[in-house]
PDB file of N, CA and C in Angstrom:
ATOM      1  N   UNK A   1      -1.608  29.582  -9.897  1.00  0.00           N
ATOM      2  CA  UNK A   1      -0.432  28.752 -10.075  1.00  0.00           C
ATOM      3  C   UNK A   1      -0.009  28.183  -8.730  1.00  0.00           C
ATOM      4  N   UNK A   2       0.667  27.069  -8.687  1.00  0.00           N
ATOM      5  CA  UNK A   2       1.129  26.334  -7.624  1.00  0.00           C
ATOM      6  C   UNK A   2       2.159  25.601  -8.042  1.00  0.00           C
ATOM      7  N   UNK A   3       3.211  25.531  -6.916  1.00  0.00           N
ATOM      8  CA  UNK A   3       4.729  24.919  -7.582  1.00  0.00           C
ATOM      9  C   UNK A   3       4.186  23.580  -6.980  1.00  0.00           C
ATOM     10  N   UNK A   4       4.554  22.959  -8.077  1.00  0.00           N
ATOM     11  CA  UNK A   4       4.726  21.505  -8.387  1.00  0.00           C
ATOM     12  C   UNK A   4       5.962  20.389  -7.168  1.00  0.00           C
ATOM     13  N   UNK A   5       6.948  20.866  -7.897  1.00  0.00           N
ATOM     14  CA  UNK A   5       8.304  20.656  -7.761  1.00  0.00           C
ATOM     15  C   UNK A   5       9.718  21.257  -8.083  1.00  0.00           C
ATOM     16  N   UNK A   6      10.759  21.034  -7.312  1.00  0.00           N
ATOM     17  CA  UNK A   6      12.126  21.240  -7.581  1.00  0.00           C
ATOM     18  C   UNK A   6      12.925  20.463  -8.356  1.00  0.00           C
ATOM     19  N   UNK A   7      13.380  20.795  -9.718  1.00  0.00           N
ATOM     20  CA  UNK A   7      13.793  19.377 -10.494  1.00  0.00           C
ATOM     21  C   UNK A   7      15.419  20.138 -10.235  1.00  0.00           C
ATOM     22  N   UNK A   8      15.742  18.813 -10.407  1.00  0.00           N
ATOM     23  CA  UNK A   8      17.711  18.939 -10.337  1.00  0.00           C
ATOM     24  C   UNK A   8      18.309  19.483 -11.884  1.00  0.00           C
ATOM     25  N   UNK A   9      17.532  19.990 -12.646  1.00  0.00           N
ATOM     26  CA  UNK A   9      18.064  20.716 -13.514  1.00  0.00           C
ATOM     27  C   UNK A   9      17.311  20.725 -14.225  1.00  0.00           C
ATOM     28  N   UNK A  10      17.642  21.192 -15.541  1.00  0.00           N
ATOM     29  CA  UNK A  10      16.984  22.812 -16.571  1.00  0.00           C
ATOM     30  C   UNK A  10      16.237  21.392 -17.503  1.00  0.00           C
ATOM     31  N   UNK A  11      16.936  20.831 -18.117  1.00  0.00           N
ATOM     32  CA  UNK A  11      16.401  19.276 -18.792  1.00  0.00           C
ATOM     33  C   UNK A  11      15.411  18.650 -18.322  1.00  0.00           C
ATOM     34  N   UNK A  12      15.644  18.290 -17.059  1.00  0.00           N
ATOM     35  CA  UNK A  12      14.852  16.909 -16.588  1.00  0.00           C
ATOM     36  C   UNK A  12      13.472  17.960 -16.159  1.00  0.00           C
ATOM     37  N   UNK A  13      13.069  19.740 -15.779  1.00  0.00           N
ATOM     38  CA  UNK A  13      12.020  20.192 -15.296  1.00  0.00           C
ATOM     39  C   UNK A  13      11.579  20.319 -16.314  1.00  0.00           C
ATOM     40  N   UNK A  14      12.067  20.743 -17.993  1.00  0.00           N
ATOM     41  CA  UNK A  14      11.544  20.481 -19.272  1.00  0.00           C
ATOM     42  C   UNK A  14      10.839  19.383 -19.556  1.00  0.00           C
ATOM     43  N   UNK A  15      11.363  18.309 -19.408  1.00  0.00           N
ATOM     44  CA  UNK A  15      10.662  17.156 -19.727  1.00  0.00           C
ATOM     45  C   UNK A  15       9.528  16.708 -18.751  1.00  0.00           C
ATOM     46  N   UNK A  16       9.674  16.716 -17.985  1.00  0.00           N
ATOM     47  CA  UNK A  16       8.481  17.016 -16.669  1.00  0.00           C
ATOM     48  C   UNK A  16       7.134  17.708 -17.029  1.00  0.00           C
ATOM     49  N   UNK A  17       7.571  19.064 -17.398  1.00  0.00           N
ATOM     50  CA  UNK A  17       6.591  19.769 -17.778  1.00  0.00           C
ATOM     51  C   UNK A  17       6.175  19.184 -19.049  1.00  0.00           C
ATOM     52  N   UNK A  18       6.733  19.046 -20.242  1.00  0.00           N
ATOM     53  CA  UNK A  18       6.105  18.409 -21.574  1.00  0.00           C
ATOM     54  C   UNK A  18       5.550  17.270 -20.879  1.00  0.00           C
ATOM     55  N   UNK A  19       5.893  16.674 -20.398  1.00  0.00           N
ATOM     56  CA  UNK A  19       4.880  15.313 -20.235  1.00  0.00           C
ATOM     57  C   UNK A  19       3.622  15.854 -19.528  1.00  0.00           C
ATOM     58  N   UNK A  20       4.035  16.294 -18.291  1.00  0.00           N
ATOM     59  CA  UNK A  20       2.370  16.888 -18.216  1.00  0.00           C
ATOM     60  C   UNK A  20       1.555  17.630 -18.937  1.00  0.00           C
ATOM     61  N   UNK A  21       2.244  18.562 -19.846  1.00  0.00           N
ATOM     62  CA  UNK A  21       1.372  18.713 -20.855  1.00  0.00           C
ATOM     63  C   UNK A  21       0.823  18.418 -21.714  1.00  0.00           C
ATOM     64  N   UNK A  22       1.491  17.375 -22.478  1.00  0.00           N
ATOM     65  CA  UNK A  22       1.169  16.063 -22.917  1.00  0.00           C
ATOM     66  C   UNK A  22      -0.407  15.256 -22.019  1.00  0.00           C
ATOM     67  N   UNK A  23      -0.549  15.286 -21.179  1.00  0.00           N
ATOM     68  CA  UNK A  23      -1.254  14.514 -20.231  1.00  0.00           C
ATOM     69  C   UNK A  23      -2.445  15.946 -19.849  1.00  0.00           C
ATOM     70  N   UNK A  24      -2.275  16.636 -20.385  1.00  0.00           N
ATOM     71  CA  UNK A  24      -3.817  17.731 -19.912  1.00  0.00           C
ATOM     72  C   UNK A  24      -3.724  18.661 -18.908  1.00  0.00           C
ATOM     73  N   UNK A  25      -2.529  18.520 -17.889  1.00  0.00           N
ATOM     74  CA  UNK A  25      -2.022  19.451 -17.180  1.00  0.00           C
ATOM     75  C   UNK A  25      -1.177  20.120 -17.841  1.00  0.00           C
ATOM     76  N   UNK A  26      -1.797  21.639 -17.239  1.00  0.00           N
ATOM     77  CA  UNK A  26      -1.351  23.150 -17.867  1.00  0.00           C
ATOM     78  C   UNK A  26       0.045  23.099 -17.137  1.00  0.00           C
ATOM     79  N   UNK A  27       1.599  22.983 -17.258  1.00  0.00           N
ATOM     80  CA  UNK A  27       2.672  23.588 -16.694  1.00  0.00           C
ATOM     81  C   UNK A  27       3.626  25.079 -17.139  1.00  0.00           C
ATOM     82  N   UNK A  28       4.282  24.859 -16.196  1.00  0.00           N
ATOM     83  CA  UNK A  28       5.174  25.908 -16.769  1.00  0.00           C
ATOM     84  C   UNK A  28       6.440  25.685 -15.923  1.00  0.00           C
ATOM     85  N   UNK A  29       8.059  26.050 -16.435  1.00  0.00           N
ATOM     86  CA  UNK A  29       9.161  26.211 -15.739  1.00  0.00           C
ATOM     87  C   UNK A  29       9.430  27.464 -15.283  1.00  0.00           C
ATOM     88  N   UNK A  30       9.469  27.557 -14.023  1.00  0.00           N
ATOM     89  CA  UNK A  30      10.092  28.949 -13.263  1.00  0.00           C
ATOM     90  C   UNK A  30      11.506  28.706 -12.781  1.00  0.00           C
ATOM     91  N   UNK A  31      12.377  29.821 -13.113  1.00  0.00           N
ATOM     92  CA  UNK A  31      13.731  29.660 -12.186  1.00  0.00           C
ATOM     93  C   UNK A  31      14.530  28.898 -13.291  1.00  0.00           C
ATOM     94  N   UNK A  32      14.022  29.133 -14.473  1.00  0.00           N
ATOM     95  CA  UNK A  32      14.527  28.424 -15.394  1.00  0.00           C
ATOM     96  C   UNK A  32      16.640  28.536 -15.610  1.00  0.00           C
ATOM     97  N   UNK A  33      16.508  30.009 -15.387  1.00  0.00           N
ATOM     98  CA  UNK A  33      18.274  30.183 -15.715  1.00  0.00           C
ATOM     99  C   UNK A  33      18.765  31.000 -14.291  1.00  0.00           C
ATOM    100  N   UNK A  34      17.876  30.729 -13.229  1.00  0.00           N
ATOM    101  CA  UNK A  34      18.739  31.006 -11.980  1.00  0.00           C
ATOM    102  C   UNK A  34      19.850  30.603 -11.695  1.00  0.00           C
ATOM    103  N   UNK A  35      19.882  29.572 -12.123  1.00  0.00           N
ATOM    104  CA  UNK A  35      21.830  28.612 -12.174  1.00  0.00           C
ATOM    105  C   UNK A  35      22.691  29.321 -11.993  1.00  0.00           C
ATOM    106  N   UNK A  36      22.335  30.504 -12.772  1.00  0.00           N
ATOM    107  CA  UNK A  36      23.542  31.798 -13.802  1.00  0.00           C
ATOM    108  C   UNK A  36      24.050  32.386 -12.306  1.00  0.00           C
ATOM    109  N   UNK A  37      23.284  32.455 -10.971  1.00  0.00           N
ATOM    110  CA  UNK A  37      23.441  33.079 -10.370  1.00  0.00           C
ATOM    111  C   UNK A  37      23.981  32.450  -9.208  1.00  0.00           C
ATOM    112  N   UNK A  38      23.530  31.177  -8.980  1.00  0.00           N
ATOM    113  CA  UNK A  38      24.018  30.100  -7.792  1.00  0.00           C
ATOM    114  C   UNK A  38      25.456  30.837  -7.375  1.00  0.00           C
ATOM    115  N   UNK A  39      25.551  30.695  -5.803  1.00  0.00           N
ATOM    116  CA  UNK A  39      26.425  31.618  -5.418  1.00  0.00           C
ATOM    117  C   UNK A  39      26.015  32.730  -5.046  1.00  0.00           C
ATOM    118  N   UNK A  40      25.815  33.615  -5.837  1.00  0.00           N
ATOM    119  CA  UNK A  40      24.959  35.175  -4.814  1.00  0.00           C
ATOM    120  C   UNK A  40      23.545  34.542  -4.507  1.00  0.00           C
ATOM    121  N   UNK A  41      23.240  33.641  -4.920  1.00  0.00           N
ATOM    122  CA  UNK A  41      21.587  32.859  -4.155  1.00  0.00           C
ATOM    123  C   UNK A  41      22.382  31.748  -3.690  1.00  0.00           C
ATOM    124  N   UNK A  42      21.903  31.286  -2.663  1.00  0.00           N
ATOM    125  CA  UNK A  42      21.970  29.979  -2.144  1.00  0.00           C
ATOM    126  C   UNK A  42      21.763  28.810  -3.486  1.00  0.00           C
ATOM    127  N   UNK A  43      22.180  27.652  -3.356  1.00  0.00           N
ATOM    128  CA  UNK A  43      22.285  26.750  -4.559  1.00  0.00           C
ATOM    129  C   UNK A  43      21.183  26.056  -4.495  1.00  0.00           C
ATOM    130  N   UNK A  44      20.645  25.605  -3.444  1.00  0.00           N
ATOM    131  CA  UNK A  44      18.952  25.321  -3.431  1.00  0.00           C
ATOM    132  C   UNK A  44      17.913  25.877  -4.056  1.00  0.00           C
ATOM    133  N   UNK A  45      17.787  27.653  -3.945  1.00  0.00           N
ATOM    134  CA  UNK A  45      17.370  28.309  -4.493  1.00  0.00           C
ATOM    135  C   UNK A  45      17.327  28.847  -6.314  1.00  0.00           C
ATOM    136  N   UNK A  46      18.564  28.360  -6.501  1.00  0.00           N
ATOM    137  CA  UNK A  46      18.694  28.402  -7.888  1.00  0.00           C
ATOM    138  C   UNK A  46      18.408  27.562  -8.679  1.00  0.00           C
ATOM    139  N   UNK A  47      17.678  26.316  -8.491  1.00  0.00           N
ATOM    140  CA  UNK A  47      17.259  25.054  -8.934  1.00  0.00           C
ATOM    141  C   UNK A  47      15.827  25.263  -9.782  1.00  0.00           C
ATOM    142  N   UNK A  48      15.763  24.690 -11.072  1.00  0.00           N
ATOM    143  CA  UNK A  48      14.186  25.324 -11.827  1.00  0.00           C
ATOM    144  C   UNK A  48      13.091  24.520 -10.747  1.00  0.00           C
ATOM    145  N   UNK A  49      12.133  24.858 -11.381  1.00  0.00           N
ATOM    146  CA  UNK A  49      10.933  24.575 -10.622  1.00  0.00           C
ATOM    147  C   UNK A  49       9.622  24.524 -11.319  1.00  0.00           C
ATOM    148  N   UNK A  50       8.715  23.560 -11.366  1.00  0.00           N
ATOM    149  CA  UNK A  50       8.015  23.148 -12.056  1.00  0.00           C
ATOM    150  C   UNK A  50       6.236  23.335 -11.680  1.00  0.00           C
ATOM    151  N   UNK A  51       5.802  23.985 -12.044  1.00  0.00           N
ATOM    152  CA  UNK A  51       4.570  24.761 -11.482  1.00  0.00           C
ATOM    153  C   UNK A  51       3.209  24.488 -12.624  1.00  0.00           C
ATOM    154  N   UNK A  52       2.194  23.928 -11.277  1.00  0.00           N
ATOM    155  CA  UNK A  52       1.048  23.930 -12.226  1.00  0.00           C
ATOM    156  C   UNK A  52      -0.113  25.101 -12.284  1.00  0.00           C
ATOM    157  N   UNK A  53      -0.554  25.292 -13.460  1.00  0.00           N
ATOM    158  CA  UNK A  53      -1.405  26.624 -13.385  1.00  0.00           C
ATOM    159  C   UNK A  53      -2.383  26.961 -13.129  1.00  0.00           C
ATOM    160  N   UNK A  54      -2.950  25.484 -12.823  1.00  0.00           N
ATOM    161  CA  UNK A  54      -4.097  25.488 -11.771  1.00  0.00           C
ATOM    162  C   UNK A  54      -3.963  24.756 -11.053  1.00  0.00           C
ATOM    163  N   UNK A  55      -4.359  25.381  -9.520  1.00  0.00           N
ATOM    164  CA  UNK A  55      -3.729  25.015  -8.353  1.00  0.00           C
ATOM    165  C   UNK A  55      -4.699  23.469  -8.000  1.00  0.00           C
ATOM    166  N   UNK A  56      -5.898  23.152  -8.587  1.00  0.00           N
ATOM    167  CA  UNK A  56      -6.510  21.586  -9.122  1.00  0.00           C
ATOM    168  C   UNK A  56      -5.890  20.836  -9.195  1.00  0.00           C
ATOM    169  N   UNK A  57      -4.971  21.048 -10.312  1.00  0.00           N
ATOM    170  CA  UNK A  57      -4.393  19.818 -10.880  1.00  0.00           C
ATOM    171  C   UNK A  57      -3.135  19.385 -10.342  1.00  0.00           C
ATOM    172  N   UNK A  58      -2.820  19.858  -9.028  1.00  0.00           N
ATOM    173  CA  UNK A  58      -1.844  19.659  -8.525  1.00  0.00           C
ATOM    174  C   UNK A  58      -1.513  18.317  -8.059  1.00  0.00           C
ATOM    175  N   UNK A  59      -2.490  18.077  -6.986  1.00  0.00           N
ATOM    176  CA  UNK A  59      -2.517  16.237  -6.925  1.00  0.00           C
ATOM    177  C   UNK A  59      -2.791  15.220  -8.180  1.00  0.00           C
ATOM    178  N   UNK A  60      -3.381  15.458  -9.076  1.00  0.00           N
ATOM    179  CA  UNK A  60      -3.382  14.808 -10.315  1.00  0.00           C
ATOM    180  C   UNK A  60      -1.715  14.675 -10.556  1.00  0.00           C
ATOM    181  N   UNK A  61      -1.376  16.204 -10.995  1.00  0.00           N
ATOM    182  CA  UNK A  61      -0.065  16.407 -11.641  1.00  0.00           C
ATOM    183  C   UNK A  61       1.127  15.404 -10.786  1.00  0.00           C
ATOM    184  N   UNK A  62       1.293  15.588  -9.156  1.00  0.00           N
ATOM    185  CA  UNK A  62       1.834  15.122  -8.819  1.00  0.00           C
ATOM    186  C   UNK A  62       1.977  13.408  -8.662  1.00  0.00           C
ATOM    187  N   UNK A  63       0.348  12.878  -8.490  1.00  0.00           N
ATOM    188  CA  UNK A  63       0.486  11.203  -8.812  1.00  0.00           C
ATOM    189  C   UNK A  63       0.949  10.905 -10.159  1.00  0.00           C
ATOM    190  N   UNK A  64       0.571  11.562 -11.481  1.00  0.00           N
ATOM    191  CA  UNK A  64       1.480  11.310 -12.652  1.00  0.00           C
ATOM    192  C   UNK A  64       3.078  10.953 -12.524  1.00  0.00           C
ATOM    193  N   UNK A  65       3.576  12.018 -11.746  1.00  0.00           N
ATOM    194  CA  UNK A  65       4.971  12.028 -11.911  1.00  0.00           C
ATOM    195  C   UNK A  65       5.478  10.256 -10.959  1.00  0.00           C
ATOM    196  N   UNK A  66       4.427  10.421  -9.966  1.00  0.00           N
ATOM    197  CA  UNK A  66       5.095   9.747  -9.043  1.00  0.00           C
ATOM    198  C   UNK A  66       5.049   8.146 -10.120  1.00  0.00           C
ATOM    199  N   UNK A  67       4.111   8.218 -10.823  1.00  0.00           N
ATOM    200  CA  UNK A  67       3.570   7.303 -11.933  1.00  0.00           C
ATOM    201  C   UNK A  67       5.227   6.588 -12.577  1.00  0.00           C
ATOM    202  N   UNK A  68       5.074   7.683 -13.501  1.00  0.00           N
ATOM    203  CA  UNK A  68       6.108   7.344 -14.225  1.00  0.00           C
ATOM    204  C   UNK A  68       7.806   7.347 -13.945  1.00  0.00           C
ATOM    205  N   UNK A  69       7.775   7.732 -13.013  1.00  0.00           N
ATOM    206  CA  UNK A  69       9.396   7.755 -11.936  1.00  0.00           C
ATOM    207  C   UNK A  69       9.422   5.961 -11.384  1.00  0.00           C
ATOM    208  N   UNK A  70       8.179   5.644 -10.681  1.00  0.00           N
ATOM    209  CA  UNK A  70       7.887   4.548 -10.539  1.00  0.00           C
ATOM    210  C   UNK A  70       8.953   3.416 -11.373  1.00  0.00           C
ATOM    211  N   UNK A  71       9.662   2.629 -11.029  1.00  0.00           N
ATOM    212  CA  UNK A  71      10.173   1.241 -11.858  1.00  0.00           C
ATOM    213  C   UNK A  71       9.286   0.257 -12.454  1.00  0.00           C
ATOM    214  N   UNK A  72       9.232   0.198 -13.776  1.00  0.00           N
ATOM    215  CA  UNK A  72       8.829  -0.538 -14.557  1.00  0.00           C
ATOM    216  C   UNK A  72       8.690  -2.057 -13.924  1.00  0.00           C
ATOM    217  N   UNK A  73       7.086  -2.500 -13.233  1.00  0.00           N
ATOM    218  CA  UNK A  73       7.006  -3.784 -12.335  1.00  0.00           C
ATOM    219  C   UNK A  73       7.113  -5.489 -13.633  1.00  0.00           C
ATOM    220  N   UNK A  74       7.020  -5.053 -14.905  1.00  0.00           N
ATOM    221  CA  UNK A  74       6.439  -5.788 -15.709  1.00  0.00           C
ATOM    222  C   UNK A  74       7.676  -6.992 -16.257  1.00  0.00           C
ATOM    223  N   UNK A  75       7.635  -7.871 -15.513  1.00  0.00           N
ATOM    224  CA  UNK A  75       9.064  -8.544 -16.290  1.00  0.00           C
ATOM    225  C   UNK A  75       8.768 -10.079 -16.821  1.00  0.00           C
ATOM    226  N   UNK A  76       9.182 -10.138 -17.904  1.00  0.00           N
ATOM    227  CA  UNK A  76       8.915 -11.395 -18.822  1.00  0.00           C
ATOM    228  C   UNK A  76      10.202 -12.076 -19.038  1.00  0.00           C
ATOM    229  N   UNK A  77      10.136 -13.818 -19.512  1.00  0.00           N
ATOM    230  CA  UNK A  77      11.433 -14.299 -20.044  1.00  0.00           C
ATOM    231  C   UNK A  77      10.778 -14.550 -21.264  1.00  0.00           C
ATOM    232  N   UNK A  78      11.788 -14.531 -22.184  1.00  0.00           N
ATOM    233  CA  UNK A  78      11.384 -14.380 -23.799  1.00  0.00           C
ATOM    234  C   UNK A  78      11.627 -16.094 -24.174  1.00  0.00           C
ATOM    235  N   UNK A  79       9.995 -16.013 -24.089  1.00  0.00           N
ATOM    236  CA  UNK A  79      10.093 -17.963 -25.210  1.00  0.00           C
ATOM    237  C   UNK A  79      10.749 -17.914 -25.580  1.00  0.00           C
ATOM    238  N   UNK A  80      11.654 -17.522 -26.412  1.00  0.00           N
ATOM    239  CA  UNK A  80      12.891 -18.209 -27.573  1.00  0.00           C
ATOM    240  C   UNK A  80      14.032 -18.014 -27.066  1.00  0.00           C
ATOM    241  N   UNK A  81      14.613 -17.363 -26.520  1.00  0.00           N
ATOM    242  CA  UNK A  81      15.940 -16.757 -26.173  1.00  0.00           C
ATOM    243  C   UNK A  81      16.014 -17.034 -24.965  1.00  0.00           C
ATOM    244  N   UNK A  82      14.787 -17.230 -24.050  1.00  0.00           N
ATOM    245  CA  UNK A  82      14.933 -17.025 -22.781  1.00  0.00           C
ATOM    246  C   UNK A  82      15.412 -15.805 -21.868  1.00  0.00           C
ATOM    247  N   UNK A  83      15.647 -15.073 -22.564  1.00  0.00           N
ATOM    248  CA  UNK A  83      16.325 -13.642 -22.159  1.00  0.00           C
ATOM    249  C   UNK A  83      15.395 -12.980 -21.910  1.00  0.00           C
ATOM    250  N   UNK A  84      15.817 -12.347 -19.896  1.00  0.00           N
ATOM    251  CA  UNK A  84      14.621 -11.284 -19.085  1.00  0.00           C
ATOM    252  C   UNK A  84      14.310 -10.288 -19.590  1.00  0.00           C
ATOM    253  N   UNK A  85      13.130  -9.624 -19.852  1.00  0.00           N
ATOM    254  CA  UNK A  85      12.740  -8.394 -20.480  1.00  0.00           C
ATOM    255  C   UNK A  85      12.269  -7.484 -19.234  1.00  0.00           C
ATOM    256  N   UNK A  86      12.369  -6.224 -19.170  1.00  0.00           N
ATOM    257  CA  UNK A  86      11.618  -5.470 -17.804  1.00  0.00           C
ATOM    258  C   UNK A  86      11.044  -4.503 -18.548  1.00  0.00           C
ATOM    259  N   UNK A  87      10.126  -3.866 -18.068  1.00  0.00           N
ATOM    260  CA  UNK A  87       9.631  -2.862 -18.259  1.00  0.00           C
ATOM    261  C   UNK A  87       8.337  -3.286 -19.358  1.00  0.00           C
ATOM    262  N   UNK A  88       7.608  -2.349 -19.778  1.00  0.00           N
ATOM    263  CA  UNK A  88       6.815  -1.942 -21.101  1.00  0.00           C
ATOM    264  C   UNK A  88       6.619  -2.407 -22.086  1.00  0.00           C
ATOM    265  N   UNK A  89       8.030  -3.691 -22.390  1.00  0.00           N
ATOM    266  CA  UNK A  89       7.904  -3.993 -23.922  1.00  0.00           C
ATOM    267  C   UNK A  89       7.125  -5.285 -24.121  1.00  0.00           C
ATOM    268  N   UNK A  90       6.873  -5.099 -25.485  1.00  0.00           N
ATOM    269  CA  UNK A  90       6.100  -5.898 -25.422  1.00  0.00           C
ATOM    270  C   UNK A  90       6.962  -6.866 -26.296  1.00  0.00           C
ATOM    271  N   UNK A  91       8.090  -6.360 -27.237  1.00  0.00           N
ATOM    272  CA  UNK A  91       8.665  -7.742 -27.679  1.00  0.00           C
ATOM    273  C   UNK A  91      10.670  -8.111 -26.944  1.00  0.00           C
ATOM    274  N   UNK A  92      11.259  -8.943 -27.449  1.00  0.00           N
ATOM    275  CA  UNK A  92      12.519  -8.982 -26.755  1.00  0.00           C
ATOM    276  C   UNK A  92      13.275  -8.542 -27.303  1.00  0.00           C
ATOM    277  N   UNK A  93      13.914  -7.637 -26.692  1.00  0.00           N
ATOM    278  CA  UNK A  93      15.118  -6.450 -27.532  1.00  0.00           C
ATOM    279  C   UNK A  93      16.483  -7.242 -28.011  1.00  0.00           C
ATOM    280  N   UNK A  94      16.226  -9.043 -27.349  1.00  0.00           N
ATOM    281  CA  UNK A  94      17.484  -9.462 -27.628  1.00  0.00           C
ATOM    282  C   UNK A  94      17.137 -10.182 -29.046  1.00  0.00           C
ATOM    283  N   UNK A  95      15.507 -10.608 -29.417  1.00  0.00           N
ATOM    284  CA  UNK A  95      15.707 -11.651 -30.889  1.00  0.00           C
ATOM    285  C   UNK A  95      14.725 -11.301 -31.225  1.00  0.00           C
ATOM    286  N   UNK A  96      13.615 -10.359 -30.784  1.00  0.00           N
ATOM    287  CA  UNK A  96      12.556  -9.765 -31.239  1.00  0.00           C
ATOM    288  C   UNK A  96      11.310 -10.342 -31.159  1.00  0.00           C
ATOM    289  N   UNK A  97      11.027 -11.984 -30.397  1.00  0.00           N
ATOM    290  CA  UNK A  97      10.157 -12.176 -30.288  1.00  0.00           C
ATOM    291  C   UNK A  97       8.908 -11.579 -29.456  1.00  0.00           C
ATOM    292  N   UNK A  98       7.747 -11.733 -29.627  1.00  0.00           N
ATOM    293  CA  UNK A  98       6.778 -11.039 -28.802  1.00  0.00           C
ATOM    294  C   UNK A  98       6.581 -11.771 -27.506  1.00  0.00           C
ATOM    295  N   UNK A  99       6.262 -10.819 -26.847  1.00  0.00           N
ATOM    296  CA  UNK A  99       6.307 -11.674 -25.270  1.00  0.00           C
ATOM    297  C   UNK A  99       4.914 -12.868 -25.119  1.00  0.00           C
ATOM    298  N   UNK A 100       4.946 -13.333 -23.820  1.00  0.00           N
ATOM    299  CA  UNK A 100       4.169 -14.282 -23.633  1.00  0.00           C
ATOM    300  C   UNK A 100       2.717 -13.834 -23.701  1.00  0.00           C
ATOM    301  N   UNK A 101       1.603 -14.450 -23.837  1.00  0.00           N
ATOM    302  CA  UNK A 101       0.386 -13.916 -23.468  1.00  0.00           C
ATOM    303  C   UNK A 101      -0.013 -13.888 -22.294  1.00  0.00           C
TER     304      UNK A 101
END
């Protein structure tokens, strides 16, 4: 095992980990309910932590994240509406047309 990362809370190292598992990397959350204790531990220390289980897939694991944290570069104006779209989609959330080719 090898720690991954320090996520800013109990949620966002959950979802972290499902996505990499999702994606073929083995995770796991450690430090999951240290919170409980912040204060008799330092508050740094009580933060979950996101660990891969083979110490391999660590650079994989970590360009993923950096992947999808990344801002969505993809931005279209919608033929009909003219209204900016960002990210992923492929049609316009304002009139539903499909984007350009």
């Amino acid at each position: 095992m090898k720690k991954l990362l320090q996520a800013p809370n109990l949620a966002i190292a959950t979802l972290w980990a499902d996505q990499l598992r999702s994606a073929g990397v083995a995770t796991s959350v450690q430090r999951a309910y240290a919170s409980s204790i912040a204060g008799e531990i330092p508050p740094d220390q009580a933060l979950p932590e996101v660990w891969v289980d083979d110490a391999a897939d660590h650079a994989r694991a970590l360009a993923l994240l950096d992947e999808w944290r990344r801002r969505p570069e993809r931005r279209w104006a919608c033929p009909r509406c003219h209204e900016i779209v960002e990210g992923p989609f492929d049609l316009c959330w304002n009139c539903g047309a499909p984007a350009p080719a």
